[in-house]
C-alpha atoms as a PDB file:
ATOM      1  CA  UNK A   1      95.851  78.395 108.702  1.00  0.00           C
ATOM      2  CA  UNK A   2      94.207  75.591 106.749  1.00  0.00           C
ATOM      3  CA  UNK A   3      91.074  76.370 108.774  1.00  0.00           C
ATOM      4  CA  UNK A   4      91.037  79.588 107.511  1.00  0.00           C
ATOM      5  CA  UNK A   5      92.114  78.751 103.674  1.00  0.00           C
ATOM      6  CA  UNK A   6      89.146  76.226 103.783  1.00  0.00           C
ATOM      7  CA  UNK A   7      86.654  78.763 105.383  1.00  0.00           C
ATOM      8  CA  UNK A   8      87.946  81.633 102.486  1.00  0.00           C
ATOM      9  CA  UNK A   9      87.448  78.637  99.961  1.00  0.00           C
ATOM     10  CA  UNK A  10      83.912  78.199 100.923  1.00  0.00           C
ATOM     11  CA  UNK A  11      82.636  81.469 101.050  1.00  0.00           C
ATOM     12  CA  UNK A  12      84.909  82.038  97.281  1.00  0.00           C
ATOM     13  CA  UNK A  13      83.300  79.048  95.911  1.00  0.00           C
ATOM     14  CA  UNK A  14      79.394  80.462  96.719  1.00  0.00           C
ATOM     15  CA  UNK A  15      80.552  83.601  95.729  1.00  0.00           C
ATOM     16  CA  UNK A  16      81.556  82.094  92.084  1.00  0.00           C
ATOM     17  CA  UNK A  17      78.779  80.479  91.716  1.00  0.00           C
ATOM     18  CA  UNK A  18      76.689  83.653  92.014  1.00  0.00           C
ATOM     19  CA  UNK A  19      79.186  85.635  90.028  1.00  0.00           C
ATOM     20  CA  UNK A  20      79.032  83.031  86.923  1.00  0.00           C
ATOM     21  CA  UNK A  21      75.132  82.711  87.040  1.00  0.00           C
ATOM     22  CA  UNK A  22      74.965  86.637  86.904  1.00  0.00           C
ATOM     23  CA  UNK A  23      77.504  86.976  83.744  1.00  0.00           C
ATOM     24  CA  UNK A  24      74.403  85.497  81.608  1.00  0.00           C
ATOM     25  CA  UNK A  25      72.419  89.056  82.503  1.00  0.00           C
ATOM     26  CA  UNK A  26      73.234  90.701  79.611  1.00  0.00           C
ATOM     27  CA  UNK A  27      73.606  94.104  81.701  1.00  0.00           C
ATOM     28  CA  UNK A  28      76.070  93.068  83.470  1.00  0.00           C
ATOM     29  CA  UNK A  29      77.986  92.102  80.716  1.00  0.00           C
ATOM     30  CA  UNK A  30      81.098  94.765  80.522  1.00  0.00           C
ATOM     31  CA  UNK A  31      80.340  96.102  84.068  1.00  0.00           C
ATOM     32  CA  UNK A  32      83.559  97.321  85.505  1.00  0.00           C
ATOM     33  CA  UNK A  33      82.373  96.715  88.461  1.00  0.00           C
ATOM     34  CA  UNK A  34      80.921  93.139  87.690  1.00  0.00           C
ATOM     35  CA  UNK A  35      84.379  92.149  86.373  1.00  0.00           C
ATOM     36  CA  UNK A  36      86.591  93.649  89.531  1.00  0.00           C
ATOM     37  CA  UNK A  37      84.201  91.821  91.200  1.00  0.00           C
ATOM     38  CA  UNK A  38      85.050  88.426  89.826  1.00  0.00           C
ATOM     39  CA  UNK A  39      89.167  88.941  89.758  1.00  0.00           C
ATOM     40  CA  UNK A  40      88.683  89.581  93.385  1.00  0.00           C
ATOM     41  CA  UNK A  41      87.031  85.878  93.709  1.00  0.00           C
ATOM     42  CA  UNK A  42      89.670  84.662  91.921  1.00  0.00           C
ATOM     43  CA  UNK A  43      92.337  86.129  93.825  1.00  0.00           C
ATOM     44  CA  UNK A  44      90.987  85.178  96.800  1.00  0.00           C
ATOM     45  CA  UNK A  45      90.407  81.820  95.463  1.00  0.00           C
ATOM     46  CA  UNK A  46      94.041  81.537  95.052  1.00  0.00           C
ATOM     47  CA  UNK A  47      95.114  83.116  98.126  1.00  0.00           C
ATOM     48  CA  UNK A  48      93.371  80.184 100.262  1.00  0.00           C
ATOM     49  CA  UNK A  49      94.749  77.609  97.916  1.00  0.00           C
ATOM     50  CA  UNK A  50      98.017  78.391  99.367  1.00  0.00           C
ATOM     51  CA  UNK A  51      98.837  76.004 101.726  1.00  0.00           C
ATOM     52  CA  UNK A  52     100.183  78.155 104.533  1.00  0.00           C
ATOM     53  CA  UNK A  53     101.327  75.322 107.309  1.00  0.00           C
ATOM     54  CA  UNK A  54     103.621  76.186 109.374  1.00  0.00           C
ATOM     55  CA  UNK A  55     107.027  74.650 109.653  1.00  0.00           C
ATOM     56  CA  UNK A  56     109.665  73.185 111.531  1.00  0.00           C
ATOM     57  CA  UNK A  57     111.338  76.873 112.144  1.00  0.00           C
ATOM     58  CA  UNK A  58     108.586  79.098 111.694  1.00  0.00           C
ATOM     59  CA  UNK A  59     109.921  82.569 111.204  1.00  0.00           C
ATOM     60  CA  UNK A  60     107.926  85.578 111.511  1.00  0.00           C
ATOM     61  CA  UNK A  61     108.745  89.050 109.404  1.00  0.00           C
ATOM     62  CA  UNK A  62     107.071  92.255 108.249  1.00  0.00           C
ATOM     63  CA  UNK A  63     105.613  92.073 104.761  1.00  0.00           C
ATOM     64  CA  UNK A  64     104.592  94.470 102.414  1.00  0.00           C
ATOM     65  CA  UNK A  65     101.188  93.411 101.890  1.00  0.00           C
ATOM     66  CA  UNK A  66     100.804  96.017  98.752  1.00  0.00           C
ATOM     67  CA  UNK A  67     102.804  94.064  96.635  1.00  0.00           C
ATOM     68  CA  UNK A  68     101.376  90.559  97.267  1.00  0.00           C
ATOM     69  CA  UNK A  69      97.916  91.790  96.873  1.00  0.00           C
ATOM     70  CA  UNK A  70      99.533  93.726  93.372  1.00  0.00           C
ATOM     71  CA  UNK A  71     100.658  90.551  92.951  1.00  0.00           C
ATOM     72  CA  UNK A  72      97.478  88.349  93.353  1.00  0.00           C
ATOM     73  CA  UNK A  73      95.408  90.532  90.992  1.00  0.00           C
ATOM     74  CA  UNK A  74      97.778  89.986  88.044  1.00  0.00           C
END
């Protein structure tokens, strides 16, 4: 999994970089779109800091991923 966080970091990180040099056209500025846009970075950005390592007794169960993506973009 921390393959994955690191690749999801990566591509977030670009992604930001692009997303903060384009909040300085003044078009953009108030764009629904523009700002869904950068909370998704941002959640994803957090979802890959999560260290997700496995453990000693690593249990698997159904989650409802609904409420942890309802979650992430609060």
């Amino acid at each position: 999994m921390s393959a994955v966080s690191h690749e999801i970091r990566n591509l977030c990180g670009a992604a930001m970089v692009v997303h903060k040099n384009l909040t300085k056209v003044a078009e953009l500025r108030g764009n629904a779109d523009f700002e869904a846009m950068g909370t998704l970075i941002q959640g994803l950005e957090q979802i890959s800091a999560m260290e997700l390592r496995g453990t000693s007794e690593q249990r698997r169960a159904a989650i409802e991923l609904t409420s942890v993506l309802t979650s992430c973009a609060s």
